[in-house]
PDB file of N, CA and C in Angstrom:
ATOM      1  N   UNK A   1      -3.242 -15.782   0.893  1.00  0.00           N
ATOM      2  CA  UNK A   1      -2.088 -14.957   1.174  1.00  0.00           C
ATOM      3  C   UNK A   1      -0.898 -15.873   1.473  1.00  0.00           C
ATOM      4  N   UNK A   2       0.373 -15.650   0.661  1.00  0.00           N
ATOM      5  CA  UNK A   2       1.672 -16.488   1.560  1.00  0.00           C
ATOM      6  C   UNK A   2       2.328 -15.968   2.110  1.00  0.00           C
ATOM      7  N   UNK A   3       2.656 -16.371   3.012  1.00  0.00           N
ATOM      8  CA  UNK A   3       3.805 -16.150   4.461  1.00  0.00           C
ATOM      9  C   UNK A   3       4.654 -16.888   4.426  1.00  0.00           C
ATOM     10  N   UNK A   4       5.988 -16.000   4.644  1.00  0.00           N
ATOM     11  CA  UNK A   4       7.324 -17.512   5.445  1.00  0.00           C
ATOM     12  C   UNK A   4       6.929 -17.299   7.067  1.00  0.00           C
ATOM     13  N   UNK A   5       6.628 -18.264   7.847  1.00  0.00           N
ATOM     14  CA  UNK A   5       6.707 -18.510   8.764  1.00  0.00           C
ATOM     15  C   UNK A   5       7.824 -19.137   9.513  1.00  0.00           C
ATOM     16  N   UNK A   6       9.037 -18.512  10.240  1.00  0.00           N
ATOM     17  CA  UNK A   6       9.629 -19.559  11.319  1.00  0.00           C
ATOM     18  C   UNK A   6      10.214 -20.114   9.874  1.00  0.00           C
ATOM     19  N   UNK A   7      10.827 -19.288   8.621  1.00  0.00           N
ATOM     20  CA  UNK A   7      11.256 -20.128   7.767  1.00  0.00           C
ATOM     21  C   UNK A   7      10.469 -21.077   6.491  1.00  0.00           C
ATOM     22  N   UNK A   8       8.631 -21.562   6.818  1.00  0.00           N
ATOM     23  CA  UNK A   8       8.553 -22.169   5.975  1.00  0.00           C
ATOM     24  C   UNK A   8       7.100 -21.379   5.208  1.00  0.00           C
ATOM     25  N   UNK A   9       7.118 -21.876   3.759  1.00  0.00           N
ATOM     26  CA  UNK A   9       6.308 -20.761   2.489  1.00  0.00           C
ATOM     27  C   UNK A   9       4.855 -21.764   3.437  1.00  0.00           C
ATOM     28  N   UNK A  10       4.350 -20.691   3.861  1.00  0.00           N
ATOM     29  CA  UNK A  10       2.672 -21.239   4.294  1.00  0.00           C
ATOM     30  C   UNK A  10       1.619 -20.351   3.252  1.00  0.00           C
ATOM     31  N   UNK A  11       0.319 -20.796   3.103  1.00  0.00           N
ATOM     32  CA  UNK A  11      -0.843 -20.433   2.150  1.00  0.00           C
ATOM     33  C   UNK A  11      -1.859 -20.322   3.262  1.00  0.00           C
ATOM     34  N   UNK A  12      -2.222 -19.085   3.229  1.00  0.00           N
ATOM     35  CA  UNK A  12      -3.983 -18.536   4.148  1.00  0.00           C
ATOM     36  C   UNK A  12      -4.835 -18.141   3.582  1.00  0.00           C
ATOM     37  N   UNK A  13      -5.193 -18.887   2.545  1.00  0.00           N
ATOM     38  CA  UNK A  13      -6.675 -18.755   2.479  1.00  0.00           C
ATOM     39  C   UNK A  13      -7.853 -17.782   3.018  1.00  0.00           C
ATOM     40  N   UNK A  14      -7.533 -18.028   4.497  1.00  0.00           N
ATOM     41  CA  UNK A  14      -8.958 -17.525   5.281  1.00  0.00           C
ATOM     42  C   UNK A  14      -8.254 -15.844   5.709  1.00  0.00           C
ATOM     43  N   UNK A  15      -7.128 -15.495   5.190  1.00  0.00           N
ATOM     44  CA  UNK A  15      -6.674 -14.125   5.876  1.00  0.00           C
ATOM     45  C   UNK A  15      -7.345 -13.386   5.127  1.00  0.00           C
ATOM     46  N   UNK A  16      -8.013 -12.290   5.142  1.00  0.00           N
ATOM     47  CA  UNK A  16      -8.747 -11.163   4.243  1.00  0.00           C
ATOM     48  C   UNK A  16      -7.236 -10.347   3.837  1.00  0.00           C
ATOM     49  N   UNK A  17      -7.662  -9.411   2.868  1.00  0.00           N
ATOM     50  CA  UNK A  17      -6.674  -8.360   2.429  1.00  0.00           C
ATOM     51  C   UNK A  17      -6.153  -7.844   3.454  1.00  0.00           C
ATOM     52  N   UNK A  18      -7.341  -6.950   4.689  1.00  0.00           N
ATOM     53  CA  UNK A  18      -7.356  -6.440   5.626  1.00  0.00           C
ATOM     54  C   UNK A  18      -6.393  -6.789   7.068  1.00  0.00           C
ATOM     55  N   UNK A  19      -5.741  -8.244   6.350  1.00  0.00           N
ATOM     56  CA  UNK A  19      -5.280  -9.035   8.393  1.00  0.00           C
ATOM     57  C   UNK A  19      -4.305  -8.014   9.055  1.00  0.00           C
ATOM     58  N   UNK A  20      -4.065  -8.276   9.458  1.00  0.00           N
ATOM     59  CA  UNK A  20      -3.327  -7.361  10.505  1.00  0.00           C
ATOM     60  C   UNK A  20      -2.053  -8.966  11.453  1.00  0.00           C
ATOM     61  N   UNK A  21      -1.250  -8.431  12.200  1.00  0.00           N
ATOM     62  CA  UNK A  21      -0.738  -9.263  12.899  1.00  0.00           C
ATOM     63  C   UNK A  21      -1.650  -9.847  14.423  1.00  0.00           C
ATOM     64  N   UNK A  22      -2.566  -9.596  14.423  1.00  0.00           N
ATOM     65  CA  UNK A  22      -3.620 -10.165  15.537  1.00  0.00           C
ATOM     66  C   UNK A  22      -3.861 -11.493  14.873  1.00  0.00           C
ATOM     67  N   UNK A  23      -4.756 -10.846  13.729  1.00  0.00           N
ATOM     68  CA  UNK A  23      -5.231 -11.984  13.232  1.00  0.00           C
ATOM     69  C   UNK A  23      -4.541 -13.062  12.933  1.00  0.00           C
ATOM     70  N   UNK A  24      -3.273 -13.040  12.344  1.00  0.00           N
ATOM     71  CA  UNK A  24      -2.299 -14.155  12.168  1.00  0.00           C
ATOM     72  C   UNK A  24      -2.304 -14.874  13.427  1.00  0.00           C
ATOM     73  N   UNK A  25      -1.547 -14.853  14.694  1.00  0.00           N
ATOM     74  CA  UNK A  25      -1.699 -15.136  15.796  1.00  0.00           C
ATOM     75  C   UNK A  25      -2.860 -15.625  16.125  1.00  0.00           C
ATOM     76  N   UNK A  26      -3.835 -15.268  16.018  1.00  0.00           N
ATOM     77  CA  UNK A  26      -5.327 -16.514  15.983  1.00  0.00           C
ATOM     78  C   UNK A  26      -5.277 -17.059  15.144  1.00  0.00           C
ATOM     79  N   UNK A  27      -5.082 -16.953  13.658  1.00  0.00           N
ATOM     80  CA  UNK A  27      -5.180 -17.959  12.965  1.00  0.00           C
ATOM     81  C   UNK A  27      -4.492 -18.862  13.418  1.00  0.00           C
ATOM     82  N   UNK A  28      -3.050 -18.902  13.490  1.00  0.00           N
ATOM     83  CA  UNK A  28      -2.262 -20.069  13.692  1.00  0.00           C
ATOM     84  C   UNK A  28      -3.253 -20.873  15.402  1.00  0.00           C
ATOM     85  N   UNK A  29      -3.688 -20.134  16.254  1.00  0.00           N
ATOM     86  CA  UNK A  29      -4.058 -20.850  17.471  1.00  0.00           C
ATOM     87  C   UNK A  29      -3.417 -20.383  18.385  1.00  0.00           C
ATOM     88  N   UNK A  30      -2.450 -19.551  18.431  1.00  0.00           N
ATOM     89  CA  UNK A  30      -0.992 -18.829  19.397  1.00  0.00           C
ATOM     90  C   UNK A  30      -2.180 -18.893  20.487  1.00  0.00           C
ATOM     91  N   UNK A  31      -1.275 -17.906  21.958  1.00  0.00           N
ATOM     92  CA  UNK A  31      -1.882 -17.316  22.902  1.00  0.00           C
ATOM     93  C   UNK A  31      -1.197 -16.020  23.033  1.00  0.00           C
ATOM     94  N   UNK A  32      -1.987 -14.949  22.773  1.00  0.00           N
ATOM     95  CA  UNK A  32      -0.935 -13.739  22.414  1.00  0.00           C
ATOM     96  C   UNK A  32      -0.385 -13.401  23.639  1.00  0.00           C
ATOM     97  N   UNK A  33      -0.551 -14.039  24.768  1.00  0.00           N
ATOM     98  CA  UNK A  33       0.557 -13.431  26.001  1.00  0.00           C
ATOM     99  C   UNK A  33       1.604 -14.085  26.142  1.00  0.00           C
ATOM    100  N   UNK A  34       1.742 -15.330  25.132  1.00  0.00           N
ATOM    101  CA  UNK A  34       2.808 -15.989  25.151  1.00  0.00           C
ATOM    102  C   UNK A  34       3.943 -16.214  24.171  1.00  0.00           C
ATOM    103  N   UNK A  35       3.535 -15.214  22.700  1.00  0.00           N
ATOM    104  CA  UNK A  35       4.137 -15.361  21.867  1.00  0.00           C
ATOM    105  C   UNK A  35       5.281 -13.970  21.958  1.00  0.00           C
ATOM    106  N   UNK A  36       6.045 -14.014  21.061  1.00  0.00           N
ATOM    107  CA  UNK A  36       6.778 -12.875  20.157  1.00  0.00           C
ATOM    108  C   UNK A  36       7.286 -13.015  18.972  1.00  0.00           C
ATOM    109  N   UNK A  37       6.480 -11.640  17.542  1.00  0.00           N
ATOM    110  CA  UNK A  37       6.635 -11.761  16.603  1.00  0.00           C
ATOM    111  C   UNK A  37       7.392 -10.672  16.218  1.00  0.00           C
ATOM    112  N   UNK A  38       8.053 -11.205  15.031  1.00  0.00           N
ATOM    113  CA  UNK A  38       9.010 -10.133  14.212  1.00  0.00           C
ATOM    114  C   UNK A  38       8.357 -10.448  12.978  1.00  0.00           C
ATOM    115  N   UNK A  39       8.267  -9.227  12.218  1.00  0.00           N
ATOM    116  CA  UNK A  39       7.602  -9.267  10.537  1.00  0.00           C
ATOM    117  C   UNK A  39       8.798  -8.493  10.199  1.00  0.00           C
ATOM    118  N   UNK A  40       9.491  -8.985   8.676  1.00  0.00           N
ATOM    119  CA  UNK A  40      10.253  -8.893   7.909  1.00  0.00           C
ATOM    120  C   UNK A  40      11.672  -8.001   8.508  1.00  0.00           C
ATOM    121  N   UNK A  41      11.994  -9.122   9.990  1.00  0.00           N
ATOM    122  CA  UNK A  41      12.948  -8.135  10.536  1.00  0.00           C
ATOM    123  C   UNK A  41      13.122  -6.955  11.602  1.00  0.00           C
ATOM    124  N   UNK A  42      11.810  -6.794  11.883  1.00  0.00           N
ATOM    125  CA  UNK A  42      11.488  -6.027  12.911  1.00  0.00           C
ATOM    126  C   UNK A  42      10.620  -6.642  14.250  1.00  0.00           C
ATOM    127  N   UNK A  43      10.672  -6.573  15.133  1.00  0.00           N
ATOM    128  CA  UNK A  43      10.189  -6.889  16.274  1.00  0.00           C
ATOM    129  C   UNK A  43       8.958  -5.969  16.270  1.00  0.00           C
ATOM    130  N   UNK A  44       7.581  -6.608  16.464  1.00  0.00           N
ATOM    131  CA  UNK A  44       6.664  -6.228  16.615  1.00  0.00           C
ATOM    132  C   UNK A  44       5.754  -6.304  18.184  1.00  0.00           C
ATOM    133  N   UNK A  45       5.431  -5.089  18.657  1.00  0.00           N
ATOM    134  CA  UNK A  45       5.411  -4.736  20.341  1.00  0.00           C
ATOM    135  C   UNK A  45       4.120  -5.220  19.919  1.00  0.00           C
ATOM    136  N   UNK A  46       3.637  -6.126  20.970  1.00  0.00           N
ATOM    137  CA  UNK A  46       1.960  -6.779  21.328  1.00  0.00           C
ATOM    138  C   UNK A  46       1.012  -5.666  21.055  1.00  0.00           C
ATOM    139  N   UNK A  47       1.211  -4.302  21.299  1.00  0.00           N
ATOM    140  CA  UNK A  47       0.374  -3.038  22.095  1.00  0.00           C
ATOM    141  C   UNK A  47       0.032  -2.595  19.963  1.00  0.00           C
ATOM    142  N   UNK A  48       0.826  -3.226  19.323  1.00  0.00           N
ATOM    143  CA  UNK A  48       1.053  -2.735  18.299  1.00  0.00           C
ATOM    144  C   UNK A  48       0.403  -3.466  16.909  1.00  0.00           C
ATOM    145  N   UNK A  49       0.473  -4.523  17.420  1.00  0.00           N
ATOM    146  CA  UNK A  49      -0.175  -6.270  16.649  1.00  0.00           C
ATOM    147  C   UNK A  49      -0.943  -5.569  15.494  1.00  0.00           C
ATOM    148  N   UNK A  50      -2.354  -5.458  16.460  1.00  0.00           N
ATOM    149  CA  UNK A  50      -3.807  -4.876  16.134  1.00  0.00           C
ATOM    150  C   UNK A  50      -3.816  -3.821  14.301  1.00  0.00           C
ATOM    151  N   UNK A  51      -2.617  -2.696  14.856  1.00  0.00           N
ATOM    152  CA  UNK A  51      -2.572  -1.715  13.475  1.00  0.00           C
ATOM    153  C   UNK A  51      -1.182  -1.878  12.398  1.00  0.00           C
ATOM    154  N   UNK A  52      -0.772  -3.180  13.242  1.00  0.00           N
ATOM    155  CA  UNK A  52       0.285  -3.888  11.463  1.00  0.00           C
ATOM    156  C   UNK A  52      -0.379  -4.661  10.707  1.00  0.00           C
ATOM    157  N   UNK A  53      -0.120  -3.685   9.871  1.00  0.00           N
ATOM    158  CA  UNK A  53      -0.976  -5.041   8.430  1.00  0.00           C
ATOM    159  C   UNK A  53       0.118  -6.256   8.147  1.00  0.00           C
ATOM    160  N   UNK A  54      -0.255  -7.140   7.581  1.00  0.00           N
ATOM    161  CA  UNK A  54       0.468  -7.905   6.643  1.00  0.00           C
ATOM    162  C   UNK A  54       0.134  -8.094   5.343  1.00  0.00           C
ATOM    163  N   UNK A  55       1.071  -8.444   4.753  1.00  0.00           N
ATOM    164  CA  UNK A  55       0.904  -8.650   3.162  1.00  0.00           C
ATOM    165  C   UNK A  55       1.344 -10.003   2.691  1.00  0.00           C
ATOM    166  N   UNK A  56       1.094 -10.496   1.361  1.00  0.00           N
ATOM    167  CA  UNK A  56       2.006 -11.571   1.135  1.00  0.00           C
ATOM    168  C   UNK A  56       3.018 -11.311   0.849  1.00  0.00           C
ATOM    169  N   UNK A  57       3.913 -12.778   1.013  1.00  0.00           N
ATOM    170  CA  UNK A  57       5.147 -12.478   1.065  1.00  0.00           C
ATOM    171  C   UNK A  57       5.972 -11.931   2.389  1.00  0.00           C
ATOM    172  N   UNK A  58       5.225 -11.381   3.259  1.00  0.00           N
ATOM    173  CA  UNK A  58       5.567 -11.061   4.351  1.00  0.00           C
ATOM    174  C   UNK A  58       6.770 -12.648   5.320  1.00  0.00           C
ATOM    175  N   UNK A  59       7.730 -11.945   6.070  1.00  0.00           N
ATOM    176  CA  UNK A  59       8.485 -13.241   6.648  1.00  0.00           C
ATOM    177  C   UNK A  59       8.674 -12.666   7.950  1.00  0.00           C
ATOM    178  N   UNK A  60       7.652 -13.840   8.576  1.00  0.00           N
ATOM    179  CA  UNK A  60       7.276 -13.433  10.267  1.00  0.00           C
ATOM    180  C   UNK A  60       8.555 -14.791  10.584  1.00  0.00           C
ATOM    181  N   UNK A  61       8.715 -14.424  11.973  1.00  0.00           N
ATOM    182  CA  UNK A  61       9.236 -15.176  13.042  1.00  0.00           C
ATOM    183  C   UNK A  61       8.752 -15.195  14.283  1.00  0.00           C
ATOM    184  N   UNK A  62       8.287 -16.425  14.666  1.00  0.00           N
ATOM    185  CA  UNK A  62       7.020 -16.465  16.124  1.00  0.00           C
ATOM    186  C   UNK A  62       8.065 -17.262  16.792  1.00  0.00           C
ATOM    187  N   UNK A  63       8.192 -16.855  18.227  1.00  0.00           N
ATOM    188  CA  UNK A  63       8.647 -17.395  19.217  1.00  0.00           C
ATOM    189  C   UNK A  63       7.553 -17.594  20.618  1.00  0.00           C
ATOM    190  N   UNK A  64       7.282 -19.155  20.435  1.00  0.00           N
ATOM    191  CA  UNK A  64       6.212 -19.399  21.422  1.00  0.00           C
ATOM    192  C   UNK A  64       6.670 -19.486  23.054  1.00  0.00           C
ATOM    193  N   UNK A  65       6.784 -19.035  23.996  1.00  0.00           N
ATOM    194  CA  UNK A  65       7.398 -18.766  25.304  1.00  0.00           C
ATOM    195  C   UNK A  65       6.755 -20.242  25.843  1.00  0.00           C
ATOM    196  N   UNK A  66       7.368 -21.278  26.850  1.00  0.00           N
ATOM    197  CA  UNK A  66       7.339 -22.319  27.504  1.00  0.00           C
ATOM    198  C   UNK A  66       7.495 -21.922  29.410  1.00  0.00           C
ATOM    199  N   UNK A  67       6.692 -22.345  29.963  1.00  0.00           N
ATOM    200  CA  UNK A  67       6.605 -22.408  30.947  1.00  0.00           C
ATOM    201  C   UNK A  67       7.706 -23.219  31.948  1.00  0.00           C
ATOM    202  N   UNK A  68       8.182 -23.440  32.814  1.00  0.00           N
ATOM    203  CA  UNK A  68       8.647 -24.953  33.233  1.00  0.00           C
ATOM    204  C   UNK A  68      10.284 -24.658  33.420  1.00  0.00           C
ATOM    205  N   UNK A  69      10.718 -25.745  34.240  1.00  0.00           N
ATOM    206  CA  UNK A  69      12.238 -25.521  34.610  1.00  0.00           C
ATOM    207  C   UNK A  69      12.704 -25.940  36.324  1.00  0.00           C
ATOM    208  N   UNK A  70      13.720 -25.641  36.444  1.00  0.00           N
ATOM    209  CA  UNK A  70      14.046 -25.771  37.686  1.00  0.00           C
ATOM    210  C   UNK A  70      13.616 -24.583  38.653  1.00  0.00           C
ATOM    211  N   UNK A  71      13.634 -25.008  39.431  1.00  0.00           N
ATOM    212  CA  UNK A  71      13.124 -23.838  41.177  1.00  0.00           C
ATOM    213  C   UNK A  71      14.020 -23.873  42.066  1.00  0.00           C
TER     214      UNK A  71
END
């Protein structure tokens, strides 16, 4: 399956027809309490991941959240 990811053409192999946006998020290794994804423009709610499919061609944007800073 290809994806733009964050901008770049990626190849998944291991995604079934079936993936959904969960599965992406494990594939890559994410931690899903720390990410936020948008598929082709839309902001996708965590509660929601599970019953979005993806397709190829699909163009996600992952924003990985960082811990850390001043106190």
């Amino acid at each position: 399956m290809q994806l733009v990811i964050n901008g770049q053409q990626r190849e998944f192999s291991d995604l079934p027809a079936t993936a959904n946006v969960s599965d992406l998020v494990t594939i890559l290794g994410l931690k899903g309490d720390r990410v936020a994804v948008e598929r082709n423009g839309e902001l996708v709610s965590r509660a929601s991941w599970i019953e979005t499919p993806i397709q190829s061609n699909d163009k996600f944007e992952i924003v990985h959240f960082v811990g850390g800073g001043l106190r």
